[in-house]
C-alpha atoms as a PDB file:
ATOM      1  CA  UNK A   1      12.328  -9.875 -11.718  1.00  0.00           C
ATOM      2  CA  UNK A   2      14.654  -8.357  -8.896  1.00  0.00           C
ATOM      3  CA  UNK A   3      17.977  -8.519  -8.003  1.00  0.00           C
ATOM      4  CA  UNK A   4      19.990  -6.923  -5.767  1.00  0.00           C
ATOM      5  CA  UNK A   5      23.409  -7.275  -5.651  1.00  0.00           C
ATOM      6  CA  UNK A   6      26.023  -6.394  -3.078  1.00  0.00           C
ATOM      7  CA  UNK A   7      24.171  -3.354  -1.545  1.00  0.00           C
ATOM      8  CA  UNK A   8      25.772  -1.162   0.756  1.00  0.00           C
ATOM      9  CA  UNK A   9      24.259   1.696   2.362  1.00  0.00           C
ATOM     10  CA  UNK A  10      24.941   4.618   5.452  1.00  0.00           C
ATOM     11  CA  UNK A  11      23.480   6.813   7.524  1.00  0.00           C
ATOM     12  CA  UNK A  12      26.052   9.393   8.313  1.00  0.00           C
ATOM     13  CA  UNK A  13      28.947   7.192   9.412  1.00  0.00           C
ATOM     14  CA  UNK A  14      26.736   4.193  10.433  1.00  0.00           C
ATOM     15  CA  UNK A  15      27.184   1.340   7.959  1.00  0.00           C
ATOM     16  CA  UNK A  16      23.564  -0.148   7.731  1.00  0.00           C
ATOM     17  CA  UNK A  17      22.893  -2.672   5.209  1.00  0.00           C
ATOM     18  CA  UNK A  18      25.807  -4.923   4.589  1.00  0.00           C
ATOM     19  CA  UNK A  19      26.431  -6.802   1.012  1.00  0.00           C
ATOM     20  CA  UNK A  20      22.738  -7.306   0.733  1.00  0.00           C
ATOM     21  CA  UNK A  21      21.501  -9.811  -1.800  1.00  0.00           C
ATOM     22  CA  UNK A  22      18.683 -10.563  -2.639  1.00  0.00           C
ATOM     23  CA  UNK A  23      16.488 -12.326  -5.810  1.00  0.00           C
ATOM     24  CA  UNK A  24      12.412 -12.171  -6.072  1.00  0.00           C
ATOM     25  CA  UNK A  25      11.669 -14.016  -8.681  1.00  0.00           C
ATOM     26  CA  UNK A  26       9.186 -13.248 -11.216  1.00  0.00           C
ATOM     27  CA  UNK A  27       5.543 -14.219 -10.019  1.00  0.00           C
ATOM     28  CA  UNK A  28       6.806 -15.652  -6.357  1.00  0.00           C
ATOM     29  CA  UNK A  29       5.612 -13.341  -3.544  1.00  0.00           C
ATOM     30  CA  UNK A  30       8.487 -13.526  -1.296  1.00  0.00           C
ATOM     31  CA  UNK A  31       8.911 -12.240   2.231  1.00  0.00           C
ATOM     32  CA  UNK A  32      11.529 -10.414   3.844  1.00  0.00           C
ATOM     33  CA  UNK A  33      11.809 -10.966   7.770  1.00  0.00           C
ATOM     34  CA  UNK A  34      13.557  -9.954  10.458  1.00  0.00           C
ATOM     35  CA  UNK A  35      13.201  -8.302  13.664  1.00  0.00           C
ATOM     36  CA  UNK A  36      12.792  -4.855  14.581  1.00  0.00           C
ATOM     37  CA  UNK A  37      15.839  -2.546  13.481  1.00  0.00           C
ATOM     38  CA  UNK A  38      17.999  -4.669  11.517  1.00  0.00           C
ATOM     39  CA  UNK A  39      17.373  -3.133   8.146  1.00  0.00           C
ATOM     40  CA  UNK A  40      13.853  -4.426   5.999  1.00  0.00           C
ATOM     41  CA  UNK A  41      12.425  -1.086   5.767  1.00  0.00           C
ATOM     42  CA  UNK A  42      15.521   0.823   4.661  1.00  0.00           C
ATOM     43  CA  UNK A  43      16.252  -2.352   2.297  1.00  0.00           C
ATOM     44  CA  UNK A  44      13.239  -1.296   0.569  1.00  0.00           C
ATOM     45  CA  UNK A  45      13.692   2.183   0.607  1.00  0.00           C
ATOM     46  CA  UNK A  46      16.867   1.660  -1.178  1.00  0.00           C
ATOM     47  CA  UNK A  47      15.017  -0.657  -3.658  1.00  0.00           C
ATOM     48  CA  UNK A  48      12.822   2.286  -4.413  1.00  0.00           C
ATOM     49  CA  UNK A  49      15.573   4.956  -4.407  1.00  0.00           C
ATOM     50  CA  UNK A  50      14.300   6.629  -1.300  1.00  0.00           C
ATOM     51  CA  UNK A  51      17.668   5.938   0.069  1.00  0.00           C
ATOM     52  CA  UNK A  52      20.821   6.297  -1.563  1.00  0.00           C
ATOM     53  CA  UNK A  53      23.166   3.242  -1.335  1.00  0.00           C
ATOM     54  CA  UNK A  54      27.112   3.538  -1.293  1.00  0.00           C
ATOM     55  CA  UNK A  55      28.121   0.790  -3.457  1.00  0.00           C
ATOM     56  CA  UNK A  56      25.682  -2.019  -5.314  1.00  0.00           C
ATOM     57  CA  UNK A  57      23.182  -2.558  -7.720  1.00  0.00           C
ATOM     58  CA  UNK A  58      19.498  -2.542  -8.222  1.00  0.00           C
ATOM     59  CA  UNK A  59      18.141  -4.615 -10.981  1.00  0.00           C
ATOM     60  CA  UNK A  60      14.672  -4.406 -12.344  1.00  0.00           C
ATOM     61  CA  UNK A  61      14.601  -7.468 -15.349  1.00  0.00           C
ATOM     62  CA  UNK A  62      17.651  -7.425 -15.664  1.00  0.00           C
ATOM     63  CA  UNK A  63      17.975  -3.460 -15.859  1.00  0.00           C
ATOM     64  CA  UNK A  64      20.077  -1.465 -13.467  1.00  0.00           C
ATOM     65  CA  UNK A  65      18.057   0.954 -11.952  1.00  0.00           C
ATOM     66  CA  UNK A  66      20.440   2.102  -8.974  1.00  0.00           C
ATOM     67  CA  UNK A  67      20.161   5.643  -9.987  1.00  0.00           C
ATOM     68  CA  UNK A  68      16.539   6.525 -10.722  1.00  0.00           C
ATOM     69  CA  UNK A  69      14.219   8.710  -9.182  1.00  0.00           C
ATOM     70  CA  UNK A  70      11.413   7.073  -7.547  1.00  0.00           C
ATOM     71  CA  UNK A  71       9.141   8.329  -9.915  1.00  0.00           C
ATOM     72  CA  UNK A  72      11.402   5.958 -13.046  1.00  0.00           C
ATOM     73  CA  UNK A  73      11.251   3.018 -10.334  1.00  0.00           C
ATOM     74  CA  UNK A  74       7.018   3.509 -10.694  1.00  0.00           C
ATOM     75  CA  UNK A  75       6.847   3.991 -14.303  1.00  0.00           C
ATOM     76  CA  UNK A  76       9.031   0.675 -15.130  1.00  0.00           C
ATOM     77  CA  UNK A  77       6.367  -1.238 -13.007  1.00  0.00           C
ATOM     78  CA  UNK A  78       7.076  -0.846  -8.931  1.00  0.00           C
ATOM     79  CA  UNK A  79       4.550  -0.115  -6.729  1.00  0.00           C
ATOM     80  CA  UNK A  80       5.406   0.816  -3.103  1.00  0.00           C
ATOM     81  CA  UNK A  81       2.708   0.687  -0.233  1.00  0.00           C
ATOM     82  CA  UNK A  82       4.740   1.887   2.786  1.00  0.00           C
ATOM     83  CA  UNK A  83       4.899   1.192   6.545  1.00  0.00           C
ATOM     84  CA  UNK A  84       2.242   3.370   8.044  1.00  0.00           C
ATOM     85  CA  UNK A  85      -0.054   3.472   4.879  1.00  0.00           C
ATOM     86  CA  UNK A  86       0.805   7.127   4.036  1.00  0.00           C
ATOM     87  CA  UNK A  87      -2.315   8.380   2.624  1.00  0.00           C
ATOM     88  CA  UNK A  88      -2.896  11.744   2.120  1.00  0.00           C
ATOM     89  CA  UNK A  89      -5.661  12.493   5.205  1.00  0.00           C
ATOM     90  CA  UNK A  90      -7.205  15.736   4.319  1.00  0.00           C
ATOM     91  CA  UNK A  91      -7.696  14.335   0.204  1.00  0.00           C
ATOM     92  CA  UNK A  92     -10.744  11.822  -0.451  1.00  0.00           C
ATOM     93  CA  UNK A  93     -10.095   8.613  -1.489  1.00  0.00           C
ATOM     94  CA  UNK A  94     -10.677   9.075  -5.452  1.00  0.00           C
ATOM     95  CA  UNK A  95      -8.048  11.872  -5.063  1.00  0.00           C
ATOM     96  CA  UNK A  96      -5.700   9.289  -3.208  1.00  0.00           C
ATOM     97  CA  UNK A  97      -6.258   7.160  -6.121  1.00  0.00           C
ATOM     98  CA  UNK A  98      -5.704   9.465  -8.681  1.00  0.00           C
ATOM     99  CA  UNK A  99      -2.272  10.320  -7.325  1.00  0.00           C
ATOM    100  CA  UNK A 100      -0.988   7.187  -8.945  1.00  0.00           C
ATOM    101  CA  UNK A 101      -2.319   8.057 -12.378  1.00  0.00           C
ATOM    102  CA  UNK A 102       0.122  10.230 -13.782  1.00  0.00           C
ATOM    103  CA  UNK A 103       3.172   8.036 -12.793  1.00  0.00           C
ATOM    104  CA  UNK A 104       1.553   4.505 -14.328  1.00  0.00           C
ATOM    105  CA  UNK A 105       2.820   2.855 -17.140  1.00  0.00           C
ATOM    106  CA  UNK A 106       0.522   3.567 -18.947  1.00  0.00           C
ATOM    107  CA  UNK A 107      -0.541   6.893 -18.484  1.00  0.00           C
ATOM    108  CA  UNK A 108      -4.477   6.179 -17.472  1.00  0.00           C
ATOM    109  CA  UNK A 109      -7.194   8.581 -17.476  1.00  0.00           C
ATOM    110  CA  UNK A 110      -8.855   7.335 -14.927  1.00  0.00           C
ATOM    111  CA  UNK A 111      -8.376   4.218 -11.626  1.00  0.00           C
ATOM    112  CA  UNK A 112      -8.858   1.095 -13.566  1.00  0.00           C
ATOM    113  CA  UNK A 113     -12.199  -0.283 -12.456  1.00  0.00           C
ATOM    114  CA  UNK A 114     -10.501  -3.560 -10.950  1.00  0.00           C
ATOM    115  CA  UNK A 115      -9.418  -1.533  -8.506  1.00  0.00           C
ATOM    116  CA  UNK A 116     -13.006  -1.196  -7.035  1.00  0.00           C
ATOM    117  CA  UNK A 117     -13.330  -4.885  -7.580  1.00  0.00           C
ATOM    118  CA  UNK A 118     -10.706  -5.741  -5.319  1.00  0.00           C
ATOM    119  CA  UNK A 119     -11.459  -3.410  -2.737  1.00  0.00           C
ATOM    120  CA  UNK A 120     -15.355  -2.887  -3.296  1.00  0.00           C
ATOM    121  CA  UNK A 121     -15.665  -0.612   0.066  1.00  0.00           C
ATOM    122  CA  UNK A 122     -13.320   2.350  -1.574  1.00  0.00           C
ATOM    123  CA  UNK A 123     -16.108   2.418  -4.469  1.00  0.00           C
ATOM    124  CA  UNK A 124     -18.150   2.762  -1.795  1.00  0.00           C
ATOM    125  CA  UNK A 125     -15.815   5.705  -0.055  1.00  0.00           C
ATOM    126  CA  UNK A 126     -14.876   7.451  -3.176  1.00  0.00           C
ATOM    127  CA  UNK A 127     -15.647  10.825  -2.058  1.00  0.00           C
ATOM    128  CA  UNK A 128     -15.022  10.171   2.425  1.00  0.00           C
ATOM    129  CA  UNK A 129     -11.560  11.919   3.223  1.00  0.00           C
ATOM    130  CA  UNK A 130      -8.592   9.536   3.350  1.00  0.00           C
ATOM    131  CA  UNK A 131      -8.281  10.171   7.023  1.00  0.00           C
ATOM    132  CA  UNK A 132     -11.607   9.326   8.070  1.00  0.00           C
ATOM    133  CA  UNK A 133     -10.976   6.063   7.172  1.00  0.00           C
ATOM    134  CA  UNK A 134     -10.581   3.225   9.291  1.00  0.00           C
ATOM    135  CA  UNK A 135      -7.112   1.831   9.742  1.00  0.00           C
ATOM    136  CA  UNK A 136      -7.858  -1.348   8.002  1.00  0.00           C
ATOM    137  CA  UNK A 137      -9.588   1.010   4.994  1.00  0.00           C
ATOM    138  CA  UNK A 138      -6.815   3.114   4.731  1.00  0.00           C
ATOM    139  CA  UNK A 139      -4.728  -0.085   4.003  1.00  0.00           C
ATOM    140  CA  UNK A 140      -6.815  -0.915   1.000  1.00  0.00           C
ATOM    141  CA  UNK A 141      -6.350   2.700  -0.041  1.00  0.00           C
ATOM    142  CA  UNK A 142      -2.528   2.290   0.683  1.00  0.00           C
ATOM    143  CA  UNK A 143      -2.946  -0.723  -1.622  1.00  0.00           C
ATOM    144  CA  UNK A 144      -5.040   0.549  -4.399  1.00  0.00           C
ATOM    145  CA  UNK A 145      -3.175   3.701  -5.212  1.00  0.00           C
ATOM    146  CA  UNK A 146       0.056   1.378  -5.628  1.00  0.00           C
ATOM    147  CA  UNK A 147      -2.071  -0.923  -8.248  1.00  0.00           C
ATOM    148  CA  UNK A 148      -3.263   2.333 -10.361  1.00  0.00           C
ATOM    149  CA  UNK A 149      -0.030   2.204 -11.431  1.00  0.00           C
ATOM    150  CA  UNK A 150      -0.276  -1.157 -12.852  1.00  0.00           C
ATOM    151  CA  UNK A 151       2.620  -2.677 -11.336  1.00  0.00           C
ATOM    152  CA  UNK A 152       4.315  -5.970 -12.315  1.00  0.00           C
ATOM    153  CA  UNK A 153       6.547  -5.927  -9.386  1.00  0.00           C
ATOM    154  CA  UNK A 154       4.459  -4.528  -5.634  1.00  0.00           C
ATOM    155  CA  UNK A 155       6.294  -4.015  -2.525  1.00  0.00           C
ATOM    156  CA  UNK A 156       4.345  -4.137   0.635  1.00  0.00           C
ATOM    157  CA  UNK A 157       6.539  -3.346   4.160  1.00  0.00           C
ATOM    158  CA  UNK A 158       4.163  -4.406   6.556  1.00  0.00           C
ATOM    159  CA  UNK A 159       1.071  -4.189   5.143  1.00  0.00           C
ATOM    160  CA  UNK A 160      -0.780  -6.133   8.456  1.00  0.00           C
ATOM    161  CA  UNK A 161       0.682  -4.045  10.863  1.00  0.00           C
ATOM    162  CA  UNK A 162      -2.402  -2.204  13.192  1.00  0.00           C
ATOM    163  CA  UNK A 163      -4.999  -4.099  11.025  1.00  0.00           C
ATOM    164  CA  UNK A 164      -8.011  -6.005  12.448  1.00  0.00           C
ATOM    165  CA  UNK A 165      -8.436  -9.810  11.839  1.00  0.00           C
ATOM    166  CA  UNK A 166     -10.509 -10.071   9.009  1.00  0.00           C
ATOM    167  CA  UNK A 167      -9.339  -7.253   6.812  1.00  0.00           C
ATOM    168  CA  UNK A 168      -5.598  -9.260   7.498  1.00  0.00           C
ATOM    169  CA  UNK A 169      -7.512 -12.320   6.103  1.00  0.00           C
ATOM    170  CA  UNK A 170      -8.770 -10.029   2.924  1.00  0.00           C
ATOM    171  CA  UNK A 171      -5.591  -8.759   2.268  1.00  0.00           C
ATOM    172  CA  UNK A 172      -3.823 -12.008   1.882  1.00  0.00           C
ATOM    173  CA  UNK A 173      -6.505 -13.061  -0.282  1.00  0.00           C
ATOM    174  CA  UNK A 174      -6.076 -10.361  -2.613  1.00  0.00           C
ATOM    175  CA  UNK A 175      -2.406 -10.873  -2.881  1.00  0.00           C
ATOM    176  CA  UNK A 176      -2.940 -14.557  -3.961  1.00  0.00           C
ATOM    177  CA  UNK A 177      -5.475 -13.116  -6.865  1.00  0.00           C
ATOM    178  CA  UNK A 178      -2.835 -10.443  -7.955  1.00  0.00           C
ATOM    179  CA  UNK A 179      -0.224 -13.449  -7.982  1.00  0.00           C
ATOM    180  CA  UNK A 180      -3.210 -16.055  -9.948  1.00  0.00           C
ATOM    181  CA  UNK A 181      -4.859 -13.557 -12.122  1.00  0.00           C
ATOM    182  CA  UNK A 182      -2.482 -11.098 -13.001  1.00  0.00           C
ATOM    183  CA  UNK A 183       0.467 -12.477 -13.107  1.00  0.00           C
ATOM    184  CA  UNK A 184       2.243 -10.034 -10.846  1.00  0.00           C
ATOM    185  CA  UNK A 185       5.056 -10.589  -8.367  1.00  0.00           C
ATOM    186  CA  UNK A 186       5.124  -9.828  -4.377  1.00  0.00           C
ATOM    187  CA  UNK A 187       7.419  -8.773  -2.183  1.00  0.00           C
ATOM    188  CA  UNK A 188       6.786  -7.909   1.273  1.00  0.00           C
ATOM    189  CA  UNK A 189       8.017  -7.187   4.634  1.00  0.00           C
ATOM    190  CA  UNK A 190       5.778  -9.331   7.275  1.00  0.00           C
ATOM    191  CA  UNK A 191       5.895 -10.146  10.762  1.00  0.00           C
ATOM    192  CA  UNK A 192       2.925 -12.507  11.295  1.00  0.00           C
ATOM    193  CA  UNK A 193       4.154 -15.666  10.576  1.00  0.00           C
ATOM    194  CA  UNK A 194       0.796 -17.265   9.893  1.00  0.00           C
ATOM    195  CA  UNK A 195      -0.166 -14.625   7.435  1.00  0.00           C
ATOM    196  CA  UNK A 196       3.580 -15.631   6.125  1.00  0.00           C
ATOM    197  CA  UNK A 197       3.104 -19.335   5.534  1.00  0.00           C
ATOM    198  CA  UNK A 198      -0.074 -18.783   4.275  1.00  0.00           C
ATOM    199  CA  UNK A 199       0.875 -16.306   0.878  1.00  0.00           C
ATOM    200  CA  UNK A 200       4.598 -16.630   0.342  1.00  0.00           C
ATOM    201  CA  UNK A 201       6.656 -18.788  -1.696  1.00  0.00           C
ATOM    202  CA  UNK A 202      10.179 -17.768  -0.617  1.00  0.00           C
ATOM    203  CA  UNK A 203      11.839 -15.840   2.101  1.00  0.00           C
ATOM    204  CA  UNK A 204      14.778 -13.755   3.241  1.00  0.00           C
ATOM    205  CA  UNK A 205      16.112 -13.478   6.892  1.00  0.00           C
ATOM    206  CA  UNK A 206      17.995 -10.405   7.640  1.00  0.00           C
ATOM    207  CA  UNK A 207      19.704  -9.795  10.736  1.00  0.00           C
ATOM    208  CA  UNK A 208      22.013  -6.527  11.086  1.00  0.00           C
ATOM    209  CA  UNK A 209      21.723  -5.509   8.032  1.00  0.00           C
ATOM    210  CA  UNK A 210      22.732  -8.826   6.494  1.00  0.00           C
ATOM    211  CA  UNK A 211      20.845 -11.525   4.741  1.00  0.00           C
ATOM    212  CA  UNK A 212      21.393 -14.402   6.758  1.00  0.00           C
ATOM    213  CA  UNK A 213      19.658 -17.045   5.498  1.00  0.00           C
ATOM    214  CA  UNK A 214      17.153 -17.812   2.703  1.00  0.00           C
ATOM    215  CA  UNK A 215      14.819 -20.814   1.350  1.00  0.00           C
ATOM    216  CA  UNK A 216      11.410 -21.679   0.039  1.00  0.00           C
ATOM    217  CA  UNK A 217       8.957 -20.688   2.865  1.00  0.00           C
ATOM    218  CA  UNK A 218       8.505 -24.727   3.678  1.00  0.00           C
ATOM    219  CA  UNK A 219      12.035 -24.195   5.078  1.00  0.00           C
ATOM    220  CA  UNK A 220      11.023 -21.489   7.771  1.00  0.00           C
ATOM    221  CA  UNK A 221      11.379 -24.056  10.859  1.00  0.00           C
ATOM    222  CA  UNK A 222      11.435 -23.438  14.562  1.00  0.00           C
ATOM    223  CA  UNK A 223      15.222 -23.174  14.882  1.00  0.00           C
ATOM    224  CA  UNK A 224      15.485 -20.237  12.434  1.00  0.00           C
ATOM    225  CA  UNK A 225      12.769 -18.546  14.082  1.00  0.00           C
ATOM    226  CA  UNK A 226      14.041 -18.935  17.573  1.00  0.00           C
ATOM    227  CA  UNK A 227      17.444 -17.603  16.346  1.00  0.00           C
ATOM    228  CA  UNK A 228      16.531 -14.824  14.122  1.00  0.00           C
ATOM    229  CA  UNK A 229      12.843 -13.680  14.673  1.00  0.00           C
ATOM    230  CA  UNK A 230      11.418 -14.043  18.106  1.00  0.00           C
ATOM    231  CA  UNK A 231      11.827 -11.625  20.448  1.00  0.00           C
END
């Protein structure tokens, strides 16, 4: 589904991702980990061309999309929930949904209703302002307005982070029915390793901007996470 291939990027003269590869394959939600600072977010970033890279590819099926706007990333079937949600606070959250309408593949009138079905509390919301929502709401928001675009392919950095037990619990369970039902493939940036083993197939390491190790998520044992992800 995704391959990236010898990625380079910068910021100013700082050399920040180093040869990165990486492979998510088609219906596998697969994690990328790490600690703090040594590159997941901007890795993603670059995967949606918010970032420019110096030198490697970008491949969506097989299709190098290295030099597309966001917007082409979305219409050939990414969605992108950021760190930090992102909503837009002072619009409600059928607005928020909206957003996503224009830039879906296929060009939608209105939020598919399985949106609501998923998420039944942002039926309930529809016309509440994004930012009155609680933190855990506004990551089903975040969430929702990335699947109005009917992606095949959704990226999630950190979608836990801030979020209260059971709405963690709810959000891993709707990732395993996008993965069961529809077919679609995951990948996210995650820190909680419980949530981790509990939804992922496969997993990256990266550490200083290199991918360090990889493996089915059965292979995640002590030593690696002593070495590369406590802190």
């Amino acid at each position: 589904m995704l391959h990236v291939e010898q990625l380079n990027q910068f910021y100013g003269q700082s050399h920040t991702l180093w040869d990165i590869d990486l492979q998510v394959e088609a219906g596998r939600c697969t994690c990328l980990m790490g600690r703090n600072g040594v590159g997941k977010t901007t890795l993603l970033s670059c995967i949606m061309g918010l970032q420019a890279v110096k030198s490697g590819k970008v491949l969506l099926k097989d299709k190098d999309i290295t030099g597309l706007p966001v917007e082409r990333r979305a219409g050939l079937g990414i969605g992108y929930v950021p760190q930090g949600r992102q909503i837009f606070p002072l619009l409600t959250v059928k607005e928020n949904l909206e957003i996503g309408l224009a830039c879906g593949r296929q060009k939608q009138k209105k939020v598919p209703e399985h949106i609501f079905e998923l998420f039944p509390v942002l039926k309930e919301m529809l016309s509440r302002r994004g930012g009155d929502l609680s933190g855990g709401q506004q990551q089903q928001l975040a969430i929702g307005r990335a699947l109005v675009l009917e992606p095949e392919l959704l990226i999630l950095d950190e979608p836990t982070e801030g979020i209260q037990p059971n709405i963690v619990q709810e959000i891993g369970e709707i990732i395993g029915r996008l993965q069961r039902e529809l077919g679609m493939t995951i990948l996210l940036v995650e820190q909680k390793l419980k949530f981790v083993r509990a939804i992922t197939d496969y997993f990256f390491i990266l550490d200083r901007g290199r991918t360090i190790v990889n493996g089915p998520i059965a292979a995640l044992d002590d030593q690696l996470i002593r070495e590369y992800l406590t802190v």
